[in-house]
N, C-alpha and C. Protein backbone atom coordinates (compact mmCIF):
# COMPACT_ATOMS: atom_id res chain seq x y z
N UNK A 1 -11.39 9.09 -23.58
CA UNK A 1 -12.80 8.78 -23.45
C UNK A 1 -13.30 9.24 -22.08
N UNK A 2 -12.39 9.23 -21.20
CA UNK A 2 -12.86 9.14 -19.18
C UNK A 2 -13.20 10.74 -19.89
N UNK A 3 -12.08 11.59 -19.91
CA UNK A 3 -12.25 13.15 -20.12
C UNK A 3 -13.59 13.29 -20.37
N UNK A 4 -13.51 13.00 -22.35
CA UNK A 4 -14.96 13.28 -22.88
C UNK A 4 -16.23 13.09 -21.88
N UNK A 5 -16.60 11.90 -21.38
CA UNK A 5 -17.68 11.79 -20.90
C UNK A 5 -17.74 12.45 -19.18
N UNK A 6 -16.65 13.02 -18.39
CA UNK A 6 -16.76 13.60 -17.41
C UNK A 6 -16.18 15.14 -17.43
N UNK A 7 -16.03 15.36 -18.75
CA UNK A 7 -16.24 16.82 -18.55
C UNK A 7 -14.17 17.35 -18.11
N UNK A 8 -13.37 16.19 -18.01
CA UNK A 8 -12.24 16.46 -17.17
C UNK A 8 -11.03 16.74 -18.26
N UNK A 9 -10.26 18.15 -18.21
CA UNK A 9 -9.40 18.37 -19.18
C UNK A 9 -8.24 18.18 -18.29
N UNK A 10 -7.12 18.02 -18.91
CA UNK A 10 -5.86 17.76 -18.72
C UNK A 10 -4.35 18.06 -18.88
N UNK A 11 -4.11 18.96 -18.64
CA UNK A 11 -2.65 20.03 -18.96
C UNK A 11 -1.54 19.27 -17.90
N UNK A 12 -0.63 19.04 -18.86
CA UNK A 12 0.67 18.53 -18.14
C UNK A 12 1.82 19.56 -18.05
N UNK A 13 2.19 19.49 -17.04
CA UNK A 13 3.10 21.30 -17.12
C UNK A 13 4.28 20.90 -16.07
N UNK A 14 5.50 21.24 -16.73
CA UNK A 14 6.75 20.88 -16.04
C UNK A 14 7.35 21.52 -14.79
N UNK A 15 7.30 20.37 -13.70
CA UNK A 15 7.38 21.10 -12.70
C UNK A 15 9.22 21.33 -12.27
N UNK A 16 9.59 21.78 -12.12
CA UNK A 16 11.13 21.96 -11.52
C UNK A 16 11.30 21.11 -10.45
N UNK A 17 10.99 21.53 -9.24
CA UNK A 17 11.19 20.48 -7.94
C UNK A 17 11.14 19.25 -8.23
N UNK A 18 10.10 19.10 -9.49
CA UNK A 18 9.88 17.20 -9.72
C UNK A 18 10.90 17.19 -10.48
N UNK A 19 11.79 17.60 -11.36
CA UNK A 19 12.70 16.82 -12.26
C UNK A 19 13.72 17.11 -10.84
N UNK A 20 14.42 17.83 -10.16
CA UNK A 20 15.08 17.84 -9.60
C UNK A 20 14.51 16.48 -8.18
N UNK A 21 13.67 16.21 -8.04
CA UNK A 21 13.43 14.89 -7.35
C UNK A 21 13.93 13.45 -8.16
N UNK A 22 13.11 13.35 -9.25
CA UNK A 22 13.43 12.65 -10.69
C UNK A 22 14.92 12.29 -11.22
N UNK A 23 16.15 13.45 -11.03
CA UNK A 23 17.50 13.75 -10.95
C UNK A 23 18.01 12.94 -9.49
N UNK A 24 17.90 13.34 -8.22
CA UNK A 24 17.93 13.04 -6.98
C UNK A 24 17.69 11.18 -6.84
N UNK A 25 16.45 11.20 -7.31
CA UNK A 25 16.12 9.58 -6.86
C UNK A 25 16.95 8.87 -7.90
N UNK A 26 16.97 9.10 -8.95
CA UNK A 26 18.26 8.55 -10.27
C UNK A 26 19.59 8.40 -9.10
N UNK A 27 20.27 9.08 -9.26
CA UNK A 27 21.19 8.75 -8.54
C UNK A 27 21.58 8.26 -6.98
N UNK A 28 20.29 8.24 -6.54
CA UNK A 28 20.04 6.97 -5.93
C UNK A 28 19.40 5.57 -6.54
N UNK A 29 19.51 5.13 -7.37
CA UNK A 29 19.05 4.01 -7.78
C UNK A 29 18.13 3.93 -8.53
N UNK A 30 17.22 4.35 -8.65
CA UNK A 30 15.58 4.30 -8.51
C UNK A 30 14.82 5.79 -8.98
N UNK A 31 14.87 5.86 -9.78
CA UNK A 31 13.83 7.19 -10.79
C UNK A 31 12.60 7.53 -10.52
N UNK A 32 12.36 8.62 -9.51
CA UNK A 32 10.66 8.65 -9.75
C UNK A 32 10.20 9.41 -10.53
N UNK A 33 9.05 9.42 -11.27
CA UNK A 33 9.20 9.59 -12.37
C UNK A 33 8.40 11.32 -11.95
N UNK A 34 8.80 12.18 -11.39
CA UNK A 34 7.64 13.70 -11.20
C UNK A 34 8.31 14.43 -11.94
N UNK A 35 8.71 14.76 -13.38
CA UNK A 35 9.08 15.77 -14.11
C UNK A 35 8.56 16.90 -14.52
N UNK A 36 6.88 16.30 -14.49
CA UNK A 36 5.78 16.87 -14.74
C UNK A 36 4.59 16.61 -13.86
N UNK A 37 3.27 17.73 -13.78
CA UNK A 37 2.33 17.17 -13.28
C UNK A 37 1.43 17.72 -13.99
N UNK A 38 0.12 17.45 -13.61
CA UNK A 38 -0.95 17.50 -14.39
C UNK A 38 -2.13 19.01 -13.84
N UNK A 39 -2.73 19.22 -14.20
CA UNK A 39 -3.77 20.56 -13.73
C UNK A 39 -5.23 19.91 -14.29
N UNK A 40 -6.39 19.97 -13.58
CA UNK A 40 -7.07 19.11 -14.63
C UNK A 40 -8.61 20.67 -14.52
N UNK A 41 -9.28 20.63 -14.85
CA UNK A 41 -10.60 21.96 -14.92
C UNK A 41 -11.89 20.87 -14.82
N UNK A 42 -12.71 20.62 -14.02
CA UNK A 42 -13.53 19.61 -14.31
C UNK A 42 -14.96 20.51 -14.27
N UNK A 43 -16.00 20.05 -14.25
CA UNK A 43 -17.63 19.80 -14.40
C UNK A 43 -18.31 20.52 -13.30
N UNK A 44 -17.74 20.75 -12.09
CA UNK A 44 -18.46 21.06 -10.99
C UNK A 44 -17.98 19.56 -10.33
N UNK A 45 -18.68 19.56 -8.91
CA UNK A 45 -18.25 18.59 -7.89
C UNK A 45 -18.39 17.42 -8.54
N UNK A 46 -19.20 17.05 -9.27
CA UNK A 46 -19.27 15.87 -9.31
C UNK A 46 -17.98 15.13 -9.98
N UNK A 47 -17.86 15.96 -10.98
CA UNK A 47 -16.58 15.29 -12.16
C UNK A 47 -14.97 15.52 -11.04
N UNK A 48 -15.32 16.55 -9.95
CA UNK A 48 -14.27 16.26 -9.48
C UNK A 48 -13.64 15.36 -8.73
N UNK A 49 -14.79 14.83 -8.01
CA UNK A 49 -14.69 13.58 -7.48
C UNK A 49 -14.57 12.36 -8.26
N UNK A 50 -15.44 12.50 -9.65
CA UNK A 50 -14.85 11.24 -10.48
C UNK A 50 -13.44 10.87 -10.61
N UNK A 51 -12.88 12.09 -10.98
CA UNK A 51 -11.46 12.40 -11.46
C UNK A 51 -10.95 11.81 -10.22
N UNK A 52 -10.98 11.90 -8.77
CA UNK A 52 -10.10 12.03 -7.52
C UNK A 52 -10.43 9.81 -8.30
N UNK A 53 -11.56 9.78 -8.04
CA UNK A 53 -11.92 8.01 -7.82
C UNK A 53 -10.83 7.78 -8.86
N UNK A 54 -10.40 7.96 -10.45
CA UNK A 54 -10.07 7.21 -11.10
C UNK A 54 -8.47 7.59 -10.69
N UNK A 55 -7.97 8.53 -10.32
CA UNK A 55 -6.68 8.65 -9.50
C UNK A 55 -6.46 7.42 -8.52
N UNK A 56 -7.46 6.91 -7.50
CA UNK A 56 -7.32 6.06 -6.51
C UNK A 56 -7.55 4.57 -7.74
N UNK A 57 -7.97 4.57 -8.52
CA UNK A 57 -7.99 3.14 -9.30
C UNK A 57 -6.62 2.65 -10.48
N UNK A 58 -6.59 3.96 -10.75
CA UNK A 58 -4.82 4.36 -11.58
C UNK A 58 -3.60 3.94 -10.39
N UNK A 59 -3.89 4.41 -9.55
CA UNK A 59 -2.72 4.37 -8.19
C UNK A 59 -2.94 2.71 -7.62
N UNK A 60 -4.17 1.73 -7.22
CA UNK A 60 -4.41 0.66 -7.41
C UNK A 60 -3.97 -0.32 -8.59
N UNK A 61 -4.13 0.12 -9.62
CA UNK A 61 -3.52 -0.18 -11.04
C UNK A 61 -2.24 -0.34 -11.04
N UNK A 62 -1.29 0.21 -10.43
CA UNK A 62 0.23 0.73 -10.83
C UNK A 62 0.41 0.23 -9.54
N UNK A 63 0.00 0.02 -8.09
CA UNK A 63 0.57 -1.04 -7.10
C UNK A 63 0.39 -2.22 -7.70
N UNK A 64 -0.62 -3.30 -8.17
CA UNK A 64 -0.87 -4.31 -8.80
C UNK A 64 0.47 -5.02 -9.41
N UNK A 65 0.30 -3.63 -10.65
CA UNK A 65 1.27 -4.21 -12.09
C UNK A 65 2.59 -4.18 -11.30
N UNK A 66 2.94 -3.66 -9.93
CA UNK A 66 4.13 -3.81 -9.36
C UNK A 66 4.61 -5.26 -8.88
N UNK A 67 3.40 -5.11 -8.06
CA UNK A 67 3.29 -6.35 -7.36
C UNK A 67 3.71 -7.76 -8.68
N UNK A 68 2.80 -7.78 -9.38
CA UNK A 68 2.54 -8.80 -10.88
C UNK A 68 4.34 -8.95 -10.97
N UNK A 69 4.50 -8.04 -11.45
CA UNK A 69 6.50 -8.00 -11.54
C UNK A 69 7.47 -8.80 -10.64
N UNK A 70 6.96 -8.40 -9.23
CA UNK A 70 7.50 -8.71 -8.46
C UNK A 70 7.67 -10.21 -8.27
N UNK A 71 6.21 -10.56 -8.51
CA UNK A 71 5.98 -12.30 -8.51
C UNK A 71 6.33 -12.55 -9.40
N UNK A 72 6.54 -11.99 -10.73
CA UNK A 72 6.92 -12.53 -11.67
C UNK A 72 8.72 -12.87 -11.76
N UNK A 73 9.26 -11.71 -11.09
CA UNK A 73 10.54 -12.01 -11.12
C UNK A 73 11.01 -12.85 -10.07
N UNK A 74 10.44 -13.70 -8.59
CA UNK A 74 10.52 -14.07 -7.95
C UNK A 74 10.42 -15.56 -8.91
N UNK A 75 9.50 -15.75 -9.35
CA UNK A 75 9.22 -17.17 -10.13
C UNK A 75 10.22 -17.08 -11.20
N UNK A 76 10.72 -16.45 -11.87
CA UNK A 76 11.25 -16.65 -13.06
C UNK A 76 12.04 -15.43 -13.16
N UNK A 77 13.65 -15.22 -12.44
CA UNK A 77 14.14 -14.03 -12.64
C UNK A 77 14.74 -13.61 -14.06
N UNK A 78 14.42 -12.68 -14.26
CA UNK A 78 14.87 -11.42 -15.45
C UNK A 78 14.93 -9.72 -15.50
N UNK A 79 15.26 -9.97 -16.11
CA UNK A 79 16.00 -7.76 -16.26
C UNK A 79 14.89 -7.06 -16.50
N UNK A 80 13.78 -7.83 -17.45
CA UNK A 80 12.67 -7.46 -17.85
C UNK A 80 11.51 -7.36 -16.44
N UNK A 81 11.63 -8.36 -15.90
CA UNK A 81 10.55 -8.01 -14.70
C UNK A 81 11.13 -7.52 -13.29
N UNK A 82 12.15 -7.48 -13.47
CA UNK A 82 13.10 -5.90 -12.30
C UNK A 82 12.73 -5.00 -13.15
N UNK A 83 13.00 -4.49 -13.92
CA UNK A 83 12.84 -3.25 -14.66
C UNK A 83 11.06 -2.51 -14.53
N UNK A 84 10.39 -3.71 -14.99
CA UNK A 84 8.99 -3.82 -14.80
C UNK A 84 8.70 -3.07 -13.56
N UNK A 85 9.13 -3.90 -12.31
CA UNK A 85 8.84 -3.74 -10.70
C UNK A 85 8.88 -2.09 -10.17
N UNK A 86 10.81 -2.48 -10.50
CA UNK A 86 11.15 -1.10 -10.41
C UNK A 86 10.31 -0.20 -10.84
N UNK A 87 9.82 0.32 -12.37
CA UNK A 87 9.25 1.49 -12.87
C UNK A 87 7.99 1.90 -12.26
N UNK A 88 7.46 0.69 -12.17
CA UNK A 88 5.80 0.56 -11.56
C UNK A 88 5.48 1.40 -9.97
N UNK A 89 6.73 0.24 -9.13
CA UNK A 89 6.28 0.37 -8.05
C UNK A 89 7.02 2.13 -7.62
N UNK A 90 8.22 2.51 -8.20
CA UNK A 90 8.46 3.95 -8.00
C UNK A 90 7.11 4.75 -8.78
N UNK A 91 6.54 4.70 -9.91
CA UNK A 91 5.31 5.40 -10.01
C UNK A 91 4.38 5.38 -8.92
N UNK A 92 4.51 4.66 -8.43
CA UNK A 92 3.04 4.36 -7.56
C UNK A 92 3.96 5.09 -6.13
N UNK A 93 4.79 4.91 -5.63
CA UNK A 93 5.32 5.36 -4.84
C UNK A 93 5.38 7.14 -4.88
N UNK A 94 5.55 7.86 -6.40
CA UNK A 94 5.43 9.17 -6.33
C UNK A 94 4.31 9.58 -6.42
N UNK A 95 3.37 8.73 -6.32
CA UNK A 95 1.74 9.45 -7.22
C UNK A 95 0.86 9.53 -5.42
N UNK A 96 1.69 8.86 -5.01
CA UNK A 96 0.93 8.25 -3.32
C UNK A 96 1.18 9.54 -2.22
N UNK A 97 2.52 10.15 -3.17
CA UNK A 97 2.99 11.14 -1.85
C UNK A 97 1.94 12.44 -1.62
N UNK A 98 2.19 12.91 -0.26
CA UNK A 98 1.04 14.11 -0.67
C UNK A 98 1.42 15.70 -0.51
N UNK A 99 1.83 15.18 -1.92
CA UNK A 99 2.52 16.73 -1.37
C UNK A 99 2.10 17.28 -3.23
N UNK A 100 2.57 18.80 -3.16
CA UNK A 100 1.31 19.52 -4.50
C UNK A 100 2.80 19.12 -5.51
N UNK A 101 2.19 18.76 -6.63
CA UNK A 101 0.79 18.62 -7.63
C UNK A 101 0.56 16.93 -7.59
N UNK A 102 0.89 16.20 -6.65
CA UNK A 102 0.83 14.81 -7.05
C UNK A 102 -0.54 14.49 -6.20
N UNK A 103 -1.02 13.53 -7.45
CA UNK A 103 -2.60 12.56 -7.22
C UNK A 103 -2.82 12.29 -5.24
N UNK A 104 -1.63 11.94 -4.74
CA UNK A 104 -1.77 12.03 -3.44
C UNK A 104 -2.35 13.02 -2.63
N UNK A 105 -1.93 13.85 -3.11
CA UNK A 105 -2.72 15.18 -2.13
C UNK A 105 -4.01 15.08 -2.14
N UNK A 106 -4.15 14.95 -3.29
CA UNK A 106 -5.81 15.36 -3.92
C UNK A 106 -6.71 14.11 -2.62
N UNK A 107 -6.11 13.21 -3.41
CA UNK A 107 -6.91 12.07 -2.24
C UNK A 107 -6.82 12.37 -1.04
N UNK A 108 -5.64 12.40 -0.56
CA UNK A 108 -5.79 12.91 1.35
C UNK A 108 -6.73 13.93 1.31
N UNK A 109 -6.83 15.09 0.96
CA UNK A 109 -7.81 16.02 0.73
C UNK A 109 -9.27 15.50 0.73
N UNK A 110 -9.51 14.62 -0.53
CA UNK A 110 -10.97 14.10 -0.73
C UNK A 110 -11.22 12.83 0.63
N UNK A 111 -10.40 12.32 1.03
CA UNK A 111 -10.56 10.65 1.62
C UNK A 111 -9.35 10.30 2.51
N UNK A 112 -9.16 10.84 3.43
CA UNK A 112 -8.07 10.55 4.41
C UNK A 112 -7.56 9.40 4.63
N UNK A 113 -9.06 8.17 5.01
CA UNK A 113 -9.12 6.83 5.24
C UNK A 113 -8.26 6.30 4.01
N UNK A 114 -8.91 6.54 3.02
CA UNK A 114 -8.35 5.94 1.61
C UNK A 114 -6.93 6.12 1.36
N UNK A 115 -6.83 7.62 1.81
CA UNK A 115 -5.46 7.97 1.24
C UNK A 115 -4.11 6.92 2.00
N UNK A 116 -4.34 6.85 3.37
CA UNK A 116 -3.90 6.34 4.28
C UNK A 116 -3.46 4.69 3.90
N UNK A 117 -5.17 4.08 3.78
CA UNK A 117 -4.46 2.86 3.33
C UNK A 117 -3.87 1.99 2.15
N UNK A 118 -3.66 3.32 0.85
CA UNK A 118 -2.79 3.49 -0.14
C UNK A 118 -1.19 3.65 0.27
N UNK A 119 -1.30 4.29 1.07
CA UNK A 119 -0.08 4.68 1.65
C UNK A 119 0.64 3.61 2.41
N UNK A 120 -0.51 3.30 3.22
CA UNK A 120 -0.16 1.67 4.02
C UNK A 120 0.35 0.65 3.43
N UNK A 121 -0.09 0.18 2.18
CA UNK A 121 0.09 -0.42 1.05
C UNK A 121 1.28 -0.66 0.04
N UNK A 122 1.34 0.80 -0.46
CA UNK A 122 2.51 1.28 -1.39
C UNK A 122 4.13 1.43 -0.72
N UNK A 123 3.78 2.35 0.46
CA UNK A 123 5.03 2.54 0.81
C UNK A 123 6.07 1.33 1.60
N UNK A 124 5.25 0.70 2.35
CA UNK A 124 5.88 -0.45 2.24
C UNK A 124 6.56 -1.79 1.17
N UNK A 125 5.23 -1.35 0.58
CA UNK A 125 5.41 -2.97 -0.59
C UNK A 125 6.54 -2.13 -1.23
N UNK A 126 6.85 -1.22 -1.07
CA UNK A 126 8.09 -0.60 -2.32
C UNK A 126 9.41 -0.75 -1.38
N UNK A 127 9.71 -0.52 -0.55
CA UNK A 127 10.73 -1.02 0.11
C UNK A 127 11.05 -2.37 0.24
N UNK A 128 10.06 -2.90 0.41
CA UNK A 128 10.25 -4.71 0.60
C UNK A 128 10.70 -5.61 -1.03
N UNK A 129 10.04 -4.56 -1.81
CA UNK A 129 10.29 -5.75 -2.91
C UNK A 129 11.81 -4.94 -3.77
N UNK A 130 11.90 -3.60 -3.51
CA UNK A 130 13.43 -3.24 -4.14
C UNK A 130 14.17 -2.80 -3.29
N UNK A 131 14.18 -3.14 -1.67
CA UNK A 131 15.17 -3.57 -1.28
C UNK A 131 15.66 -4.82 -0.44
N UNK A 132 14.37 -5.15 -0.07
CA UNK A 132 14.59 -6.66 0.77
C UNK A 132 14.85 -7.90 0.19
N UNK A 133 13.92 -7.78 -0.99
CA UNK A 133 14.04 -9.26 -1.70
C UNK A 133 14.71 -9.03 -2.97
């Protein structure tokens, strides 16, 4: 529906370096998930900036549902809400980085401030909750 009404198409295309990151972080523990990334063609400026905003609310979204896990397995431990934590907060951890083709760049690019205190945010809360606690 976001597409349809902003004009924003979406090609997912397999990147090498990311499965070989994807491979790498596996055997360290912890899977991030960059196998693939996305290419998107939008509207002119405007839709491109939509697209960058719903990247920063997707990436907000996926720290959250980390966080949610985290408390959840703190109150009531299970395999199900490690597993949860884990998947979430490594998504959000690869989507944050800024380096090409991941949602991160794009934002440092569009919003430095923003990008920054995503970064402030994510990269910590992901160390603290899968490896401190």
């Amino acid at each position: 529906m976001y597409e349809r009404r902003f004009g924003v198409v979406t090609v997912f295309r397999f990147w090498p370096a990311g499965a070989m990151i994807c491979l790498g972080s596996a055997l360290l523990g912890s899977a991030l998930a960059t196998g693939g990334y996305e290419l998107e063609s939008t509207k002119g400026p405007d839709a491109a900036a939509q697209a960058i905003r719903l990247k920063v609310g997707l990436l907000l979204m996926m720290f959250f549902i980390s966080v949610s896990f985290f408390t959840a397995n703190l109150l009531s431990p299970q395999k199900y809400f490690q597993i949860g934590r884990l998947l979430a907060s490594g998504i959000a951890l690869a989507e944050v980085c800024p380096m090409t083709p991941m949602p991160g760049l794009r934002i440092y690019q569009w919003r430095r401030t923003i990008w920054a205190i995503l970064f402030a945010l994510i990269v910590p809360a992901f160390f603290l909750m899968n490896f401190i606690w």
